[in-house]
Protein backbone atom coordinates (compact mmCIF):
# COMPACT_ATOMS: atom_id res chain seq x y z
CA UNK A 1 154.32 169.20 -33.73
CA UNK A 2 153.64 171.12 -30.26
CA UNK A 3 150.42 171.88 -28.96
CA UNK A 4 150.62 175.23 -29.65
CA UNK A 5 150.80 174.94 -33.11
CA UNK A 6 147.46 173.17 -32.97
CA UNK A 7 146.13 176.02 -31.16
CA UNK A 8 146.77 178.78 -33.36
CA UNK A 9 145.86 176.30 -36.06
CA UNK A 10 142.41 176.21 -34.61
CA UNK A 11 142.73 179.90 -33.40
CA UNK A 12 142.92 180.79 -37.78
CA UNK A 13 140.23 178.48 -38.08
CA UNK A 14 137.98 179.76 -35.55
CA UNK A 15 138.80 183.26 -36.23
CA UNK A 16 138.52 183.11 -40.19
CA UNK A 17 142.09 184.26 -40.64
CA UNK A 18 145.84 184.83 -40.10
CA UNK A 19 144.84 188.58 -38.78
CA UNK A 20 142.17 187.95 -36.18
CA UNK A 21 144.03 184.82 -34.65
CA UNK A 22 146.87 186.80 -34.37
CA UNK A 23 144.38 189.70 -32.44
CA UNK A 24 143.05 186.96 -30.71
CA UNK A 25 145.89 185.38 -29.58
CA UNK A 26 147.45 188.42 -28.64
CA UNK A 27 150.78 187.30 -30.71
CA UNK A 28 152.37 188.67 -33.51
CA UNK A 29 151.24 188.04 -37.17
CA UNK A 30 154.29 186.55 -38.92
CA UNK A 31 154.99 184.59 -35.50
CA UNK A 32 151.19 182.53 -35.86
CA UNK A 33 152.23 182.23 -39.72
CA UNK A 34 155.70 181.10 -38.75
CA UNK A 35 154.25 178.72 -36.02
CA UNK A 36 151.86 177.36 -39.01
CA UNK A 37 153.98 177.08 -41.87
CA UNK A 38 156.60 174.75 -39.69
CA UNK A 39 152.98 172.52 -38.30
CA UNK A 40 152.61 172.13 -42.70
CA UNK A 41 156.30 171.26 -42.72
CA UNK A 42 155.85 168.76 -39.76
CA UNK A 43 152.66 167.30 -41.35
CA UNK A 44 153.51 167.47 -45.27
CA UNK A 45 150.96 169.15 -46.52
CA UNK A 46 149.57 172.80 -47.19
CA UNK A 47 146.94 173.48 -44.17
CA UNK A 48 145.58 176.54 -45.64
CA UNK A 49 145.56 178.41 -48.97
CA UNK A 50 146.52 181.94 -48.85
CA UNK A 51 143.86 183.82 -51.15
CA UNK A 52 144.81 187.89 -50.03
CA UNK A 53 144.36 187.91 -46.56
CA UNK A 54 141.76 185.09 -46.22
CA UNK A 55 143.35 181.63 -45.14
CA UNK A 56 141.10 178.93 -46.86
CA UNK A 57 141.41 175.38 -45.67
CA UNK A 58 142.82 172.52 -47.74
CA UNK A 59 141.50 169.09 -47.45
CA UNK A 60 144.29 168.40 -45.31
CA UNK A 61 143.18 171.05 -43.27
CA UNK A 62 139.58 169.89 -43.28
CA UNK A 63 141.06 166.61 -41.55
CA UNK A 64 143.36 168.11 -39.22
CA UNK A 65 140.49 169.74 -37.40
CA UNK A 66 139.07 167.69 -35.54
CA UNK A 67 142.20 165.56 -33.86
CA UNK A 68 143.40 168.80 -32.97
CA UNK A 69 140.61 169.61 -30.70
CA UNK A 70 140.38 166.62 -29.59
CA UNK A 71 144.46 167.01 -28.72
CA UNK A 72 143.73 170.77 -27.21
CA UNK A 73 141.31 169.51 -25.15
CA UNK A 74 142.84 166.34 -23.98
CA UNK A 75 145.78 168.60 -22.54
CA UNK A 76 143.26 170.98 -20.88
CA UNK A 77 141.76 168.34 -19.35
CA UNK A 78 145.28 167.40 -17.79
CA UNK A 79 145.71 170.47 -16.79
CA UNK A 80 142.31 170.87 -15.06
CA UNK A 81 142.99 167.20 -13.53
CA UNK A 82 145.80 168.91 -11.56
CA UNK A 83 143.62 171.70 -10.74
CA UNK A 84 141.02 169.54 -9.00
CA UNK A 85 143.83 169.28 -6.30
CA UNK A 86 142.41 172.82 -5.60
CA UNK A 87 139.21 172.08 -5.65
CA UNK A 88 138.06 174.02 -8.52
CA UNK A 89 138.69 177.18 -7.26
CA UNK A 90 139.50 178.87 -10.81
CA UNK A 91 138.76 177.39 -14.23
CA UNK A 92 135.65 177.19 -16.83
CA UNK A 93 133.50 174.87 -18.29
CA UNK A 94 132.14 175.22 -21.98
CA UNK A 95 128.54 174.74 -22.35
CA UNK A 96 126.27 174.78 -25.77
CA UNK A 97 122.80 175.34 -25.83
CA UNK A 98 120.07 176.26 -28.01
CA UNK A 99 118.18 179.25 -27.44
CA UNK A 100 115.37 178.26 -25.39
CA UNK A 101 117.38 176.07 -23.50
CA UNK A 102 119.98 178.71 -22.80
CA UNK A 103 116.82 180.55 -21.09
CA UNK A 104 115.89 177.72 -18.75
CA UNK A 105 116.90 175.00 -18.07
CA UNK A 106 120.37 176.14 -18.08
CA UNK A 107 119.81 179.40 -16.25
CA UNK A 108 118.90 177.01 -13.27
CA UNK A 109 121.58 174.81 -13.54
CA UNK A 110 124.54 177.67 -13.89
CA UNK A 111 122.89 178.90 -10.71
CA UNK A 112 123.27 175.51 -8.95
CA UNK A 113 126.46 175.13 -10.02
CA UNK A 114 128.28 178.88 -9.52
CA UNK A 115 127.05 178.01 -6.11
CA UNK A 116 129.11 175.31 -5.45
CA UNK A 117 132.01 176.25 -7.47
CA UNK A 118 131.96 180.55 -7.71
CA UNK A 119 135.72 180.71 -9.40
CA UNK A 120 134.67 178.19 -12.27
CA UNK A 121 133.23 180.42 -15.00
CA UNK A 122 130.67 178.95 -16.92
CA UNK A 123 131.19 180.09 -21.04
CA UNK A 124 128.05 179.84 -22.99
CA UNK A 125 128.41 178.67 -27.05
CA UNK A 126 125.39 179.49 -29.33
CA UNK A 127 123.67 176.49 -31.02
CA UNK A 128 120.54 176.71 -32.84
CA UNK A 129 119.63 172.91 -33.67
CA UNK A 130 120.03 169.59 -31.32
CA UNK A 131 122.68 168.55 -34.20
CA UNK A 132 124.44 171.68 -34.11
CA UNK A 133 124.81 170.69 -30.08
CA UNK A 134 126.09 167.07 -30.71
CA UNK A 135 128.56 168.41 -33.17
CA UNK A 136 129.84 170.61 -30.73
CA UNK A 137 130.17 168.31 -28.13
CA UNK A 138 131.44 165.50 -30.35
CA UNK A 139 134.39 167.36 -32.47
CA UNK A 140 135.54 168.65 -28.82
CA UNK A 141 134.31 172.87 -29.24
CA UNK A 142 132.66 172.11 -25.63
CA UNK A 143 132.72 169.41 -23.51
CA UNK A 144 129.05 169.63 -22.48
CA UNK A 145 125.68 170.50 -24.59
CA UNK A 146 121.70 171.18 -23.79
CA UNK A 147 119.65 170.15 -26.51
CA UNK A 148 116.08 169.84 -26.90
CA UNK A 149 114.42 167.69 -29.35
CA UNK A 150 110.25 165.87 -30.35
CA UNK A 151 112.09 162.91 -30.43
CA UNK A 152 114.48 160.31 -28.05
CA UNK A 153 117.41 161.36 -26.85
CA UNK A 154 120.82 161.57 -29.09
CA UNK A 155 122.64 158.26 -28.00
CA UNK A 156 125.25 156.82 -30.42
CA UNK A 157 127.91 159.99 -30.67
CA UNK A 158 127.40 161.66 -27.28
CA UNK A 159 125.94 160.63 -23.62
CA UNK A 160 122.63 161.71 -23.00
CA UNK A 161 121.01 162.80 -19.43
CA UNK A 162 117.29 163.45 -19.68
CA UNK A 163 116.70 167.18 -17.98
CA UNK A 164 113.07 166.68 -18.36
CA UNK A 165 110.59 168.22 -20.74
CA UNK A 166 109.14 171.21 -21.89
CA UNK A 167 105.46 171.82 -22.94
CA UNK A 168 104.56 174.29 -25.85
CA UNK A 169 102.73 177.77 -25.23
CA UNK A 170 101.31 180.18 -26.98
CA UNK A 171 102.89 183.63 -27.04
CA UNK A 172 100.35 186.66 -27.58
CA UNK A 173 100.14 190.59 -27.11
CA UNK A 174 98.45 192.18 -24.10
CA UNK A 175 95.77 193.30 -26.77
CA UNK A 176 96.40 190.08 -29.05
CA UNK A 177 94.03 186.86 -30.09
CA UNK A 178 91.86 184.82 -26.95
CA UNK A 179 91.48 187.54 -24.50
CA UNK A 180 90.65 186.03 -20.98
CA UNK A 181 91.70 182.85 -21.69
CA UNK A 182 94.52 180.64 -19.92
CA UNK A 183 94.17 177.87 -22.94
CA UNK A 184 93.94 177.23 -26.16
CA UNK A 185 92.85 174.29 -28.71
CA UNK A 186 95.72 173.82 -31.36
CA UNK A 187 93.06 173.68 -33.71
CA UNK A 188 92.09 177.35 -32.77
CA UNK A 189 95.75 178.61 -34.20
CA UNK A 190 94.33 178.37 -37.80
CA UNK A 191 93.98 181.87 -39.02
CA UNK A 192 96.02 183.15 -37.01
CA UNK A 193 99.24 185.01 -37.62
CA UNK A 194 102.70 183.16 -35.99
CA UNK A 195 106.04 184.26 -35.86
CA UNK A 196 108.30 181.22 -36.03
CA UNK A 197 111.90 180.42 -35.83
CA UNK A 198 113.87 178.45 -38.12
CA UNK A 199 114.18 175.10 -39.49
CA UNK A 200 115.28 171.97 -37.81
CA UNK A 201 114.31 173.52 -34.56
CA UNK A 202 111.19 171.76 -31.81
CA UNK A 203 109.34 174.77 -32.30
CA UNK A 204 109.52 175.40 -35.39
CA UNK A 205 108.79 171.18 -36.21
CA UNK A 206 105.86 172.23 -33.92
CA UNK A 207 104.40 174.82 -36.27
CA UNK A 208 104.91 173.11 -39.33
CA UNK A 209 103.21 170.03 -37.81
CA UNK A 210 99.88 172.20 -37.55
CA UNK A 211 100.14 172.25 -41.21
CA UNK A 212 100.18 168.72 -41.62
CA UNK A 213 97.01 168.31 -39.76
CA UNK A 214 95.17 170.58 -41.85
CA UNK A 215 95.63 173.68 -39.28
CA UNK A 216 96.33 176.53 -41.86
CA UNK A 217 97.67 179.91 -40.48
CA UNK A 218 100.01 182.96 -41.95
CA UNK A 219 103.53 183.31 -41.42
CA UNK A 220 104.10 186.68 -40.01
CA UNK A 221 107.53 186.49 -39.24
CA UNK A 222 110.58 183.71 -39.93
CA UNK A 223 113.77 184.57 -37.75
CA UNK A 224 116.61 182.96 -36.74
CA UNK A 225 117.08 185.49 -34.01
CA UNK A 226 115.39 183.68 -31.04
CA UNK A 227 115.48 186.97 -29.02
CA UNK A 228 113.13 188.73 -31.74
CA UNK A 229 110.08 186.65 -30.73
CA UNK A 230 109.10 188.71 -27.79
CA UNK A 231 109.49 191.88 -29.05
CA UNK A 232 108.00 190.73 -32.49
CA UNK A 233 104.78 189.49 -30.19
CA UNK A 234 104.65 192.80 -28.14
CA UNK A 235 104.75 194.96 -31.37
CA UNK A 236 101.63 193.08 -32.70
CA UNK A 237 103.34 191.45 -35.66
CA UNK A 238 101.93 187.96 -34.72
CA UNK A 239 101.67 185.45 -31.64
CA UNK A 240 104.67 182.74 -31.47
CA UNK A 241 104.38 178.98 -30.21
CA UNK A 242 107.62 178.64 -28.11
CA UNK A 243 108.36 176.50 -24.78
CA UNK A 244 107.35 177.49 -21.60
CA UNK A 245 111.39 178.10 -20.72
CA UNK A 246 110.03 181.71 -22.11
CA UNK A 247 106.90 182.01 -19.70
CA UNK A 248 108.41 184.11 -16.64
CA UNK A 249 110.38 186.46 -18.91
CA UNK A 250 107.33 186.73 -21.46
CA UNK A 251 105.13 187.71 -18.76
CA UNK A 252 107.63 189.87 -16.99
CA UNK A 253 107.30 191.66 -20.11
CA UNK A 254 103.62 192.37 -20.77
CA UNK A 255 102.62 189.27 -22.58
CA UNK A 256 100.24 186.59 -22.12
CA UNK A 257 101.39 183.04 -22.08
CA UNK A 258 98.50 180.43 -22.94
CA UNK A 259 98.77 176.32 -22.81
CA UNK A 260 98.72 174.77 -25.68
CA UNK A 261 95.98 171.72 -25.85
CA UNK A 262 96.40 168.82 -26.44
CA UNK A 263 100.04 169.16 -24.58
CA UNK A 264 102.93 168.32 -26.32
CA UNK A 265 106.90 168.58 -25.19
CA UNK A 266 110.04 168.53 -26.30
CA UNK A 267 112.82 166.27 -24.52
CA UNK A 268 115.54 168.21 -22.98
CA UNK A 269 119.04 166.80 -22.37
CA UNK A 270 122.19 167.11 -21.22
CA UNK A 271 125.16 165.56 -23.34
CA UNK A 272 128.90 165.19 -23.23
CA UNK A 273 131.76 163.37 -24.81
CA UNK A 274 131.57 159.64 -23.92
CA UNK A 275 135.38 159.79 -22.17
CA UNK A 276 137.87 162.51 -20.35
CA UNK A 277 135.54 164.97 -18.98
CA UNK A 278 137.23 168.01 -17.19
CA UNK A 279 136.48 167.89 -13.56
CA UNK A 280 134.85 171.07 -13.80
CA UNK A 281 132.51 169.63 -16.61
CA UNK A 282 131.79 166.89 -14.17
CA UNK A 283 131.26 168.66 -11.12
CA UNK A 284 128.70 170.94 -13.51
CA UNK A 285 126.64 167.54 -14.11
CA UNK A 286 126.31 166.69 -11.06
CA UNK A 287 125.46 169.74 -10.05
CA UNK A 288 123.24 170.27 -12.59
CA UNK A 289 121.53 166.62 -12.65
CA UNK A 290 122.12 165.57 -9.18
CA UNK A 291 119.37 163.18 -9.65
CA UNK A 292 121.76 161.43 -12.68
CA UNK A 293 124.16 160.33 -9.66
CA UNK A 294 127.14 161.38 -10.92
């Protein structure tokens, strides 16, 4: 076993077959099937089942996943320990985030860290939950993760840095619901029409607490496609409760942005694996957090 094997392993995974690895990978077809079929030789046992050109995983394969990013990344750390040398002139650092948080905080903390370190390029991974973040961070798809969640901080599978907090807003049309006004009662969203996001999400816990407290409104809109809010508020389709990471850019774009009372936050962190962070993952910490003294 070599780690390159591993790496087109994960590149099939990743990629959802033989084909687009290959693509990806910019290496011949029967060379990644060659490279995998002597890994399933190595290991015993069938990694994938061939149904046309889809490559399902076996159970073995199931299992194989996660040591195998965990061996990828431990040599990329290596490498990037010998890079340091350089002082991270070249390099990258993966970063999850959920939507929201991909607006701000993380907008500022890419800033402070490009800064510091222009050659390190900073690659952005999609995650729409604060589990979908952990589970990132934990199996080894990115060595760092900004998650924001009603509740404490994740603790037991990742380490957690608070990045402070985020108060709801409300979301409405130039021409929409409580003209004039810079505020609005929670209480004073019943009857109205929201556009909200999906489950298992702050803002979306948000709405669905309203519920609970007997504050009854109309769903207008339910997507998972964080970037239709605006446009969805602009076109009149309903207002949207969302955190104030959203305020410049929702103003910036014609709409008005109104406090939520009685405030209420969400708890924004940032997480990584417990041991053998990149340097460039560190450096982005401390850059980002320089108050966490690392």
């Amino acid at each position: 076993m070599d780690i390159r094997q591993l790496e087109y392993f994960l590149a099939i995974v990743d990629q959802g077959g033989f084909h687009r690895a290959a693509t990806a990978l910019y290496v011949s077809q029967p060379s990644l099937s060659q490279s995998v079929r002597a890994l399933e030789r190595d290991l015993g046992s069938d990694l994938f089942h061939r149904v046309g050109r889809r490559a399902v995983l076996t159970e073995a394969g199931q299992a194989l996943i996660e040591p195998a990013r965990a061996a990828v990344r431990s040599l990329a750390t290596a490498r990037a320990s010998v890079a340091a040398v350089h002082e991270l002139r070249t390099g990258r650092v993966d970063v999850a985030a959920m939507p929201s948080q991909a607006v701000e905080p993380l907008t500022t903390m890419i800033r402070a860290f490009s800064g510091r370190h222009p050659g390190v390029s900073v690659v952005i991974k999609a995650a729409f939950t604060s589990r979908d973040v952990v589970e990132m961070v934990r199996t080894g798809t990115v060595e760092l993760g900004l998650l924001a969640t009603t509740g404490p901080l994740p603790d037991k599978e990742v380490v957690s840095l608070p990045a402070g907090e985020q108060r709801f807003v409300l979301v409405v049309a130039p021409d929409g619901p409580f003209a004039g006004r810079h505020e609005v009662a929670c209480e004073e969203l019943a009857g109205q029409r929201l556009i909200v996001g999906q489950r298992g999400t702050g803002m979306r816990a948000y709405v669905d607490g309203l519920r609970e407290r007997g504050v009854t409104y109309t769903v207008a809109a339910e997507t998972e496609h964080r970037v239709a809010l605006l446009p969805l508020v602009l076109a009149g389709v309903g207002s949207a409760v969302v955190t104030e990471a959203w305020r410049a850019v929702a103003e910036q774009a014609g709409a008005r942005v109104l406090d939520i009372a009685p405030r209420s936050t969400l708890n924004i962190g940032l997480v990584s694996r417990r041991t053998g962070l990149s340097p460039a993952a560190r450096a982005f910490v401390t850059a980002a957090l320089p108050q966490a003294g690392h």
